[in-house]
N, C-alpha and C. Protein backbone atom coordinates (compact mmCIF):
# COMPACT_ATOMS: atom_id res chain seq x y z
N UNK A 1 120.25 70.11 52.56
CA UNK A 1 120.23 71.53 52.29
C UNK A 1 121.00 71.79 51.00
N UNK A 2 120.33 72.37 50.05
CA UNK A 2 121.13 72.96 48.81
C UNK A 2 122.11 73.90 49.15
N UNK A 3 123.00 74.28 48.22
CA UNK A 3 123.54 75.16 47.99
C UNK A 3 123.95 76.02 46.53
N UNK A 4 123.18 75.24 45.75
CA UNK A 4 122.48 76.43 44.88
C UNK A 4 121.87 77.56 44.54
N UNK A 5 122.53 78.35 43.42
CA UNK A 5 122.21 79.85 43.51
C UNK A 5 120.38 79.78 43.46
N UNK A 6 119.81 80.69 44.25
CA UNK A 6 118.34 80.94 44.55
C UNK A 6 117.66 81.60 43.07
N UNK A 7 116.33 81.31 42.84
CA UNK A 7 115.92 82.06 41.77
C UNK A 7 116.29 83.77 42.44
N UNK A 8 116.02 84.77 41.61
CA UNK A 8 116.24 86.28 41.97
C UNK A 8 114.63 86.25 42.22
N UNK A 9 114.33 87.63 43.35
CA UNK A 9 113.45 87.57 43.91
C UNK A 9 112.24 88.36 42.89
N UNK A 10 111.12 87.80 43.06
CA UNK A 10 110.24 88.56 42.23
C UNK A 10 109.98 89.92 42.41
N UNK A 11 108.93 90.28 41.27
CA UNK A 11 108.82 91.50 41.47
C UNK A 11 106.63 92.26 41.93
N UNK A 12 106.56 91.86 42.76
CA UNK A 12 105.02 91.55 42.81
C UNK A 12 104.39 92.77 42.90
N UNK A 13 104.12 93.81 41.30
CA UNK A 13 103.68 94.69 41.29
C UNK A 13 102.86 94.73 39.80
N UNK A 14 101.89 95.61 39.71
CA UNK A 14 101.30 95.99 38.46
C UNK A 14 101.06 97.39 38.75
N UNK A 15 101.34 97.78 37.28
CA UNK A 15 100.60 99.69 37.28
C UNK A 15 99.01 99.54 36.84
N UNK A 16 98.42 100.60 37.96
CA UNK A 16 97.16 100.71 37.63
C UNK A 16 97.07 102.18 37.35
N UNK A 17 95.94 102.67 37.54
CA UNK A 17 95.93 104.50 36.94
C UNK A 17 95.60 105.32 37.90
N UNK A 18 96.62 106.43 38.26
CA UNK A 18 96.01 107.23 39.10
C UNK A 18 94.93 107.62 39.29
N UNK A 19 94.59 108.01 40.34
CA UNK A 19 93.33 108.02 41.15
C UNK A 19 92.56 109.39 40.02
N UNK A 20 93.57 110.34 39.92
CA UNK A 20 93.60 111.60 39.45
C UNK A 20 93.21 111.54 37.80
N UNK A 21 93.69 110.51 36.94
CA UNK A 21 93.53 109.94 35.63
C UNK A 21 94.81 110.15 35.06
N UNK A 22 95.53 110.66 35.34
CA UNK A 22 97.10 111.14 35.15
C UNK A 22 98.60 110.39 35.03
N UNK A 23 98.37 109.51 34.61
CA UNK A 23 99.64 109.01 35.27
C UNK A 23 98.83 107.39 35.77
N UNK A 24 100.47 107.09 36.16
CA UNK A 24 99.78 105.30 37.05
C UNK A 24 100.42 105.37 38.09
N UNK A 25 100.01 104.40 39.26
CA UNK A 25 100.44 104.01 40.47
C UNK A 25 100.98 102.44 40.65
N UNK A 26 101.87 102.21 41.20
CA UNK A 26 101.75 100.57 40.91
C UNK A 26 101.24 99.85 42.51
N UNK A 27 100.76 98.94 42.42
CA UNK A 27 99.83 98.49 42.93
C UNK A 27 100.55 98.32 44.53
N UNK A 28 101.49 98.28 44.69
CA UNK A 28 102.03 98.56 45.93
C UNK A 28 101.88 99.85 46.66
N UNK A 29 101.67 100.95 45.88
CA UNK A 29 101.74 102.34 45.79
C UNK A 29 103.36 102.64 46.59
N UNK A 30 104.56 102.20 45.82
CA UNK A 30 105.74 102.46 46.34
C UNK A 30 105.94 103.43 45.10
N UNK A 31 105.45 103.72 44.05
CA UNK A 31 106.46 104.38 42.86
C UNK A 31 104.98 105.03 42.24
N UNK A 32 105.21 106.17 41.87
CA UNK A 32 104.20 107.03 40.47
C UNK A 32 104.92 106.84 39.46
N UNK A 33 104.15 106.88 38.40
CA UNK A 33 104.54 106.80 37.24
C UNK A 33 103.77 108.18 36.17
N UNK A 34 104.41 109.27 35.64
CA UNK A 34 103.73 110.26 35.29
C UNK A 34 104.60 109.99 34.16
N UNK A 35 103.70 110.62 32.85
CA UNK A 35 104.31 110.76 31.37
C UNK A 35 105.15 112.64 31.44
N UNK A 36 105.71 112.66 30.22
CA UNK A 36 106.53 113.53 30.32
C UNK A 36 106.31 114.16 29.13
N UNK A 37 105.94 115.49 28.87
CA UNK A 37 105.88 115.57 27.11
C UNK A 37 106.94 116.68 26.77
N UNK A 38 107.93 116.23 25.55
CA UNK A 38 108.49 117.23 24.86
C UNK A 38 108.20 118.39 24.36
N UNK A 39 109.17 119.60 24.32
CA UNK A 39 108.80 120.26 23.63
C UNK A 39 108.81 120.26 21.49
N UNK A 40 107.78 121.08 21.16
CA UNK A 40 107.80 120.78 19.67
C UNK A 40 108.61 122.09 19.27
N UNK A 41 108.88 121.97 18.15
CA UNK A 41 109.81 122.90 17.65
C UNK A 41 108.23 124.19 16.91
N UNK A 42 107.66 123.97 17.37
CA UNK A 42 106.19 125.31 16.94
C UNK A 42 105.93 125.30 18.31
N UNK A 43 106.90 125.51 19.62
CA UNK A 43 106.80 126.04 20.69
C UNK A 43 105.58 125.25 22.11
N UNK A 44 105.26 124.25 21.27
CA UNK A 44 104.44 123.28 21.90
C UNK A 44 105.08 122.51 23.01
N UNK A 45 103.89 121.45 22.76
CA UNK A 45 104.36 119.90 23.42
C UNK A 45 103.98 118.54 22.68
N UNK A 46 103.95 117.59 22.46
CA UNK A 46 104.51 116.27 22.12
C UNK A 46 103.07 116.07 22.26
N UNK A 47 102.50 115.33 21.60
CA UNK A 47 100.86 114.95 21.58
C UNK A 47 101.04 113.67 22.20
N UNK A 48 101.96 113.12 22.79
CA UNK A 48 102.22 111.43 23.24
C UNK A 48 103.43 111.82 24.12
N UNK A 49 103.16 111.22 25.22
CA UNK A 49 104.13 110.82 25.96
C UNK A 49 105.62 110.96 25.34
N UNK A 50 106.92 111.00 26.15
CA UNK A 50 108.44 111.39 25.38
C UNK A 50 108.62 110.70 26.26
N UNK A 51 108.42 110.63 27.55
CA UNK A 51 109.14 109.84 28.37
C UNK A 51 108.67 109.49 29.62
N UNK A 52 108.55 108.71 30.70
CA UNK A 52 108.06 108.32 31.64
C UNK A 52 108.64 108.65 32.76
N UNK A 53 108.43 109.16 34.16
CA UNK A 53 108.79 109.98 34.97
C UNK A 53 108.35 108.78 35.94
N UNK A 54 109.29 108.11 36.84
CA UNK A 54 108.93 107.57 38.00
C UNK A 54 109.76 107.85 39.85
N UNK A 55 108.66 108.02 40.15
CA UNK A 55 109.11 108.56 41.25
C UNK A 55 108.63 107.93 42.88
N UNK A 56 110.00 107.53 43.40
CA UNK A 56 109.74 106.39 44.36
C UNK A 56 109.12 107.09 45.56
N UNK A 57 107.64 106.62 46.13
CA UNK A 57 107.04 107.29 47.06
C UNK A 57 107.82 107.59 48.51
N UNK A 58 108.58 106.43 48.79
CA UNK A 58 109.48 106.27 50.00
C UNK A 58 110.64 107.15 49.70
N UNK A 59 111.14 107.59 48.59
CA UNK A 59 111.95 108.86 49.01
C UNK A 59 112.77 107.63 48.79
N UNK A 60 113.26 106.74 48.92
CA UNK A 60 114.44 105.47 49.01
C UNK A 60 115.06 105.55 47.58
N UNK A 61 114.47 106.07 46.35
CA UNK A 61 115.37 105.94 45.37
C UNK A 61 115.27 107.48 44.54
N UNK A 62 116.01 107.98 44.15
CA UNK A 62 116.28 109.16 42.94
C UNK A 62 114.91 108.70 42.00
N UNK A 63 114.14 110.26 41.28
CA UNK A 63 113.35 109.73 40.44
C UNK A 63 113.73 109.53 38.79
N UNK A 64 113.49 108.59 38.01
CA UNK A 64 114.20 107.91 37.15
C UNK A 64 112.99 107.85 36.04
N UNK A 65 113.73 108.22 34.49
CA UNK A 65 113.04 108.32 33.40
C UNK A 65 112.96 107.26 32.38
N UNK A 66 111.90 106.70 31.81
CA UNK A 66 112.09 105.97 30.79
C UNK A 66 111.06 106.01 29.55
N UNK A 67 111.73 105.92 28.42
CA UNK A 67 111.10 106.26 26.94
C UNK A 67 110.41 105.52 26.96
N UNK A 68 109.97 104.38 27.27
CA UNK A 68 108.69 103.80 26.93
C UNK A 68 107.94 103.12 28.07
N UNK A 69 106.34 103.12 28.00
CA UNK A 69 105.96 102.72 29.40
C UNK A 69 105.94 100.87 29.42
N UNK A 70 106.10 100.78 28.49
CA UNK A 70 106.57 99.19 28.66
C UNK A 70 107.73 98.76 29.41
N UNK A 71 108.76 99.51 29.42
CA UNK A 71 110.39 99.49 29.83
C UNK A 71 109.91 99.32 31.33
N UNK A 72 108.83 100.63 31.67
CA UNK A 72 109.00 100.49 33.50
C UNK A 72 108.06 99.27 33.77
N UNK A 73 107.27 98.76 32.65
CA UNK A 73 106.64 97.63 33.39
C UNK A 73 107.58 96.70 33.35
N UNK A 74 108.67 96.30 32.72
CA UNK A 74 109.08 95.41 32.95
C UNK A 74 110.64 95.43 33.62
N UNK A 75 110.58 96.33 33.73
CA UNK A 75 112.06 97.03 35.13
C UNK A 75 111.05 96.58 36.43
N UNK A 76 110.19 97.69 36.74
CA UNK A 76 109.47 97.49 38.01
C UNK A 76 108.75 96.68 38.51
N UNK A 77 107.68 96.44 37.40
CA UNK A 77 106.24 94.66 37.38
C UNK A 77 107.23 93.68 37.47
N UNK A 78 106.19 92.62 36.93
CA UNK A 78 106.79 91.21 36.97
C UNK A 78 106.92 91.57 35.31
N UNK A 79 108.34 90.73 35.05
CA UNK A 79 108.62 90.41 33.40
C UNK A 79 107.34 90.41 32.48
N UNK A 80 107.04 90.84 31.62
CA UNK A 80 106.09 90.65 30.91
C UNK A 80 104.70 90.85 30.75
N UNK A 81 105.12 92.22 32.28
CA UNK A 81 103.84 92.25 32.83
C UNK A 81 102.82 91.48 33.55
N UNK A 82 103.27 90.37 33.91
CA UNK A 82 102.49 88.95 34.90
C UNK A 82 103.16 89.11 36.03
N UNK A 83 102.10 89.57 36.76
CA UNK A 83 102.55 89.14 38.22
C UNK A 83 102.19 87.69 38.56
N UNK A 84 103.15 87.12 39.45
CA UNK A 84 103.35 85.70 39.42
C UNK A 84 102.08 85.27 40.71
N UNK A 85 102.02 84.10 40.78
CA UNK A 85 100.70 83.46 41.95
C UNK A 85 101.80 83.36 42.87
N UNK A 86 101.43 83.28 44.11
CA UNK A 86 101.92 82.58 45.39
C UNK A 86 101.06 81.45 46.02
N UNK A 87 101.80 80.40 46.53
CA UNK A 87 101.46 79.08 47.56
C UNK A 87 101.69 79.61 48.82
N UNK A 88 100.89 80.12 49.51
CA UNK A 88 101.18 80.51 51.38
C UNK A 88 100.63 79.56 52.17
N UNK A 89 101.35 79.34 52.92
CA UNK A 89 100.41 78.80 54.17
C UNK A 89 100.36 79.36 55.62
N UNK A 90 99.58 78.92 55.98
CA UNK A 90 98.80 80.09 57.33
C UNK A 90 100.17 79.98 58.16
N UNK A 91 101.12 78.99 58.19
CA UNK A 91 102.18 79.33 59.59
C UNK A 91 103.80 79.59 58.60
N UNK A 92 103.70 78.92 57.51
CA UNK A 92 105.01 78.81 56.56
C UNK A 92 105.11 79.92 55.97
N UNK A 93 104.16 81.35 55.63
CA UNK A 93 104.54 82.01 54.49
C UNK A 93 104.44 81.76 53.12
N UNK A 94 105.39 82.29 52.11
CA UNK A 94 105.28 81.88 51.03
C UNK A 94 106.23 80.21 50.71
N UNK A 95 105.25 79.56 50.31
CA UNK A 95 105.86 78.44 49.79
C UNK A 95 106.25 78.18 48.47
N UNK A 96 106.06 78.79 47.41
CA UNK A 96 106.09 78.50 46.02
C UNK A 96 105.41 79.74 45.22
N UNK A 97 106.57 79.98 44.34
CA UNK A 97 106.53 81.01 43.51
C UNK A 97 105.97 80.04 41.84
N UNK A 98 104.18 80.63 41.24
CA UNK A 98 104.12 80.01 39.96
C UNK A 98 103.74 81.20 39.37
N UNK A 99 104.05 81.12 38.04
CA UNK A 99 103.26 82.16 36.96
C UNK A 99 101.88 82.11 36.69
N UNK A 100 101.27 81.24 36.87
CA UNK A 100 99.75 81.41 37.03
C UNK A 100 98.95 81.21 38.04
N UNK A 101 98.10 81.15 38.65
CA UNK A 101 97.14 80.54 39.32
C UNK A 101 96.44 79.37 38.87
N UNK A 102 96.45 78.62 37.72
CA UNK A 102 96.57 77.37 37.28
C UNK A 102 97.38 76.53 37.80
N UNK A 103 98.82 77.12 37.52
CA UNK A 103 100.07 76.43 37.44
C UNK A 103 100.17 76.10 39.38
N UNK A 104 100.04 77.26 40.03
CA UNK A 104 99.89 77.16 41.40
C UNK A 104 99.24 76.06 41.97
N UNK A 105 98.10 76.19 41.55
CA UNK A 105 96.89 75.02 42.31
C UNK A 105 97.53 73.79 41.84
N UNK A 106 98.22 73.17 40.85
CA UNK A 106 98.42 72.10 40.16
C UNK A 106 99.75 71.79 41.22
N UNK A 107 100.62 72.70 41.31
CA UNK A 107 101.87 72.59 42.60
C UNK A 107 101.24 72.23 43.37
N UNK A 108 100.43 72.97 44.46
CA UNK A 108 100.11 72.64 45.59
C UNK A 108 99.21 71.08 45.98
N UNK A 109 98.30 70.63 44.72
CA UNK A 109 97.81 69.94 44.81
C UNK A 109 98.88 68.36 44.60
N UNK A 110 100.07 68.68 43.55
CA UNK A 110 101.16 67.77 43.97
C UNK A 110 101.65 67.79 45.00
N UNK A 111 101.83 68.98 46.28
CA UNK A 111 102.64 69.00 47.53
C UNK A 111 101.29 68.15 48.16
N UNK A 112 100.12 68.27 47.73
CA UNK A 112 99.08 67.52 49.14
C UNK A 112 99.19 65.91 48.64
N UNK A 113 99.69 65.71 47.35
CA UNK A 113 99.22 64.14 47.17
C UNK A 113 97.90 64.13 46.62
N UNK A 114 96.70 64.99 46.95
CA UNK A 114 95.00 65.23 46.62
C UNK A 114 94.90 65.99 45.70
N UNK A 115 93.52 65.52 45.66
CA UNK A 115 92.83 66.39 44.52
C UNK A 115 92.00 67.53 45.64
N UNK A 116 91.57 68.74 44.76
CA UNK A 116 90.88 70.05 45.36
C UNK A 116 89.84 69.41 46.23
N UNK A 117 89.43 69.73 47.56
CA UNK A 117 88.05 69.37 48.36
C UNK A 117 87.63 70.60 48.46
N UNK A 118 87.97 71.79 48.85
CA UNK A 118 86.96 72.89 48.42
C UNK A 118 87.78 74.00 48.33
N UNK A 119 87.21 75.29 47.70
CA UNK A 119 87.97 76.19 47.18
C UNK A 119 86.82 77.65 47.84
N UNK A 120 87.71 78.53 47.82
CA UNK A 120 86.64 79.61 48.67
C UNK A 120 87.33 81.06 48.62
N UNK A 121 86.91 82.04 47.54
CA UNK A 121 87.49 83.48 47.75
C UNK A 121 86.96 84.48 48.87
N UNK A 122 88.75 84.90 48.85
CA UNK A 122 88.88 85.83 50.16
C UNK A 122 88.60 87.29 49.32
N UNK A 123 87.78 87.84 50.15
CA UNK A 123 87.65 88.99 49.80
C UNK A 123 88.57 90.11 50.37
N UNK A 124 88.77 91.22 49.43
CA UNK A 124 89.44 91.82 49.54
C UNK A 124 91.01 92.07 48.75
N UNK A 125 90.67 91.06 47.54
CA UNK A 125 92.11 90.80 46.43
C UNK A 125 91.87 89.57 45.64
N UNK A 126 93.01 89.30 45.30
CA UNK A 126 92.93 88.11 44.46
C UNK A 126 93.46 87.27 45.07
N UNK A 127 92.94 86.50 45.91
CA UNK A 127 93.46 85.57 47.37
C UNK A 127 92.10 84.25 47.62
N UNK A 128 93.04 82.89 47.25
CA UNK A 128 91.65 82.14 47.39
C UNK A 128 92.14 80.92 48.45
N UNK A 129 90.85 80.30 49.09
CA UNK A 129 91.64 79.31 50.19
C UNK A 129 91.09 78.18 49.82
N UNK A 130 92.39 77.44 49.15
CA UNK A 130 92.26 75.87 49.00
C UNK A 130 92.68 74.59 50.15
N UNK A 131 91.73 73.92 49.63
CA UNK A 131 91.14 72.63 50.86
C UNK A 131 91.77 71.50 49.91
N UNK A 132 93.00 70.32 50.15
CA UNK A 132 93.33 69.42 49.61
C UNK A 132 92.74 68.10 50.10
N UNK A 133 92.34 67.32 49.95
CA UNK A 133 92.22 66.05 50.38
C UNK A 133 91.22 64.88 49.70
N UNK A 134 91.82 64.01 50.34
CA UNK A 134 90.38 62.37 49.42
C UNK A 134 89.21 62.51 50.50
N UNK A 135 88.30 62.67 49.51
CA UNK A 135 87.05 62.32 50.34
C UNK A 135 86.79 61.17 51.51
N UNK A 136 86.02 61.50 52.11
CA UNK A 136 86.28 60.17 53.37
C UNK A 136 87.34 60.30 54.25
N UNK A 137 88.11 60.92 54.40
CA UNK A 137 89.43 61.12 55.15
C UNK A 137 89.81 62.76 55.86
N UNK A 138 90.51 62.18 56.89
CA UNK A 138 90.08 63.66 57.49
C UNK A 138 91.73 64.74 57.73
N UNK A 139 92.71 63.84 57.08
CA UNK A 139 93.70 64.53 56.88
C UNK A 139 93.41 65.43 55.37
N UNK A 140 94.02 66.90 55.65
CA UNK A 140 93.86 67.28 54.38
C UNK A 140 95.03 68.66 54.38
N UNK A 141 95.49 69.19 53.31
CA UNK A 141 96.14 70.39 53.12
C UNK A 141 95.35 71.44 52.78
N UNK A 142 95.45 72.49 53.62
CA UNK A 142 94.99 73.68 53.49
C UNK A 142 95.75 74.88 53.14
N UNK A 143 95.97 75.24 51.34
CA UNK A 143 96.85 76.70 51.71
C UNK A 143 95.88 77.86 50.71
N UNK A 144 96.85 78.87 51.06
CA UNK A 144 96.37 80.36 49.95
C UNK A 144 97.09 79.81 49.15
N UNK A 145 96.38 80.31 48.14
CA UNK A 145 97.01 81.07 46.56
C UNK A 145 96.29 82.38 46.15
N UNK A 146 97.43 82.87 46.57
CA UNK A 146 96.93 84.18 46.22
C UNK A 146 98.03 84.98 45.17
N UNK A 147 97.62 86.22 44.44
CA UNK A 147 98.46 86.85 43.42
C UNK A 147 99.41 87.80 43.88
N UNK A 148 101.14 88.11 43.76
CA UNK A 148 101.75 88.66 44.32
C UNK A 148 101.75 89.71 44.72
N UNK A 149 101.13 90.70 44.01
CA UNK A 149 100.55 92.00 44.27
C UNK A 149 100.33 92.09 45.64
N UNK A 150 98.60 91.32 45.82
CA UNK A 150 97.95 91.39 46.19
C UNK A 150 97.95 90.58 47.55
N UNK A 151 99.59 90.14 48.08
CA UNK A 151 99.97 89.31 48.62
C UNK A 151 99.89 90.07 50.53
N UNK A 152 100.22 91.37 49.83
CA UNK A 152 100.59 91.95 51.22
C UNK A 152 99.31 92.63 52.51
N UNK A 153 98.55 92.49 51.51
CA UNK A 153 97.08 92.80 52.27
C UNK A 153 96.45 91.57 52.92
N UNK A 154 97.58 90.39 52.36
CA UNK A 154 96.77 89.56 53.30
C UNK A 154 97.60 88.68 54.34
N UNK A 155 98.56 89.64 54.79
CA UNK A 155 99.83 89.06 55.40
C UNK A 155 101.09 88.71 55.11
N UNK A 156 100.84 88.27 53.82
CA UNK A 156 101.90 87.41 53.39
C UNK A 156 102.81 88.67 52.99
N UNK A 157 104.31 88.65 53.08
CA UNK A 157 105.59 89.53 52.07
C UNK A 157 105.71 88.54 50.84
N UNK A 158 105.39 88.95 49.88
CA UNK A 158 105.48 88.59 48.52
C UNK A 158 107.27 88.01 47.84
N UNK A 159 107.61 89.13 48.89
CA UNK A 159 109.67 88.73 48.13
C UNK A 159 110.02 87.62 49.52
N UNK A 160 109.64 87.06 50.09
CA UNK A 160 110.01 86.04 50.87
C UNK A 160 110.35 85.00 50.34
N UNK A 161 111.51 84.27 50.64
CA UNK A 161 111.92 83.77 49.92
C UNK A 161 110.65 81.79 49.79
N UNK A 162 110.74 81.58 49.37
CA UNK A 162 109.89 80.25 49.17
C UNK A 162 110.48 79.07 49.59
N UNK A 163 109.74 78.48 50.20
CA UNK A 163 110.41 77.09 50.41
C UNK A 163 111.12 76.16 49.69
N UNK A 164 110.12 76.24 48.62
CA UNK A 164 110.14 75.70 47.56
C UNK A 164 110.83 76.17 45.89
N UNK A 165 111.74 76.81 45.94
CA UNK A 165 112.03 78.07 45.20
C UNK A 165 112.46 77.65 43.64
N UNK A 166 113.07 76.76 43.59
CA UNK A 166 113.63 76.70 41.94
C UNK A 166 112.41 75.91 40.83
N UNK A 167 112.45 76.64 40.14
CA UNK A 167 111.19 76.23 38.71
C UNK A 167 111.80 74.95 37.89
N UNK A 168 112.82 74.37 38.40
CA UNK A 168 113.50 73.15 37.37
C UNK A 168 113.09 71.75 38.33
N UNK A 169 112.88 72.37 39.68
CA UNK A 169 112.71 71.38 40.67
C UNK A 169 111.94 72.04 41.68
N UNK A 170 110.10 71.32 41.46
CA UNK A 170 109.58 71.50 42.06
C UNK A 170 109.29 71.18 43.63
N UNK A 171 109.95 69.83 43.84
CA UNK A 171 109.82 69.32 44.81
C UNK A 171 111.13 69.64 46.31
N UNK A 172 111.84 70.28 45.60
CA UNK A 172 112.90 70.40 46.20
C UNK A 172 112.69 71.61 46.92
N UNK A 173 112.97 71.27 48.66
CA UNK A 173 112.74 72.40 49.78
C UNK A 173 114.27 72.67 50.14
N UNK A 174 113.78 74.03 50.21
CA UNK A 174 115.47 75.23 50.87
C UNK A 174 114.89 75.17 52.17
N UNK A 175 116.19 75.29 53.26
CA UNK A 175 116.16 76.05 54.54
C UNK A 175 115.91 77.58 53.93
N UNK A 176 114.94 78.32 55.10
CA UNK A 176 115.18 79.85 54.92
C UNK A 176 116.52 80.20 55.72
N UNK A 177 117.10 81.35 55.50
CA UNK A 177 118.05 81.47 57.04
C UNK A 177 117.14 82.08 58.19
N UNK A 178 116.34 81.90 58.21
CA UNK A 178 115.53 82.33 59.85
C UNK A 178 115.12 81.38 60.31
N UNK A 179 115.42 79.91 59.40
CA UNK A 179 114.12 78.77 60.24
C UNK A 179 115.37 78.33 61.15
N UNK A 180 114.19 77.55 62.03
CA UNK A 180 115.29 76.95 63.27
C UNK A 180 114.73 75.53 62.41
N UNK A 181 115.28 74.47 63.73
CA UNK A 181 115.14 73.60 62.91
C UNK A 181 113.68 72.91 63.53
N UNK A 182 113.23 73.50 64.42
CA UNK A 182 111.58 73.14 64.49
C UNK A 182 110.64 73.36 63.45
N UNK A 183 110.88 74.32 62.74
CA UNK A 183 110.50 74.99 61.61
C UNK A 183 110.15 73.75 60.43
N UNK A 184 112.01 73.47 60.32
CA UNK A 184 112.55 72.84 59.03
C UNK A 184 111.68 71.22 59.43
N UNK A 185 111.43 70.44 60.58
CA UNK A 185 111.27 69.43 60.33
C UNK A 185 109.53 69.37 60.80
N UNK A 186 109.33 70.35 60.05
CA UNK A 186 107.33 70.38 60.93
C UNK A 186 106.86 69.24 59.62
């Protein structure tokens, strides 16, 4: 068991555009995001946005302003605007936090030892179910990779912590604090 500090937990959201055309929603629908326009000194308003108005749907936080809509993507989204891939598996949860869905499949396919045996999208998001194994053989790894967002529609909690958690060391598994140890030695 490590005892190294944990990566900080992601942030598995993107802004899309209100329904209304007004403003954005982020893909969780926990927060609006509405523009704000100044007044002009000829008694107007601001032909562009002044400032960004976000306001947490759950009532859980004060609503909070920012000058540029880049700032809340990268306060609220994932850094840089990328929401990151997830490794789930049907009884483990999230296993591995990657920045792409490239980078993901290439993890998981090092956790099986195999190369891809079949691949198959889930409808309803960006959620696909990979089949690991050597042909001829009937052991094989089966997980999601699916995109963080889009994590929670299909069971999975996106901020869970990963089994597999630090990006310097892929191979290296954390206890969660909820596993027992039937869990830890499956």
């Amino acid at each position: 068991m490590t005892t190294r500090a944990l990566p900080p937990v992601i942030k598995p959201r993107t802004l899309r555009r209100a329904h209304d055309g007004y403003g954005y929603v982020t893909t969780d629908d926990r927060y609006t995001v509405t523009p704000a326009y100044a007044p002009t000194l000829q008694q107007g308003s601001a032909s562009r946005p002044t400032d960004w108005i976000v306001k947490d749907r759950t009532g859980a936080e004060k609503p909070r302003s920012y000058g540029l809509l880049s700032l809340v993507r990268e306060y609220l989204c994932a850094p840089g605007g990328k929401v990151p891939w997830l490794v789930c598996g049907m009884d483990e949860g999230v296993i591995r936090v990657e920045p792409s869905m490239r980078a993901a499949v290439a993890w998981a396919g090092s956790l099986a030892c195999a190369p891809v045996r079949e691949r198959h999208h889930i409808p309803g998001g960006d959620c696909y179910d990979y089949v690991f194994g050597h042909p001829g053989e009937d052991d094989n790894t089966s997980v999601f990779i699916v995109r963080a967002d889009a994590a929670h529609r299909h069971g999975f909690d996106p901020v869970q912590q990963p089994q597999y958690p630090f990006p310097d060391a892929p191979s290296e598994r954390v206890r969660r604090p909820d596993e027992t140890d039937e869990d830890w030695y499956r």
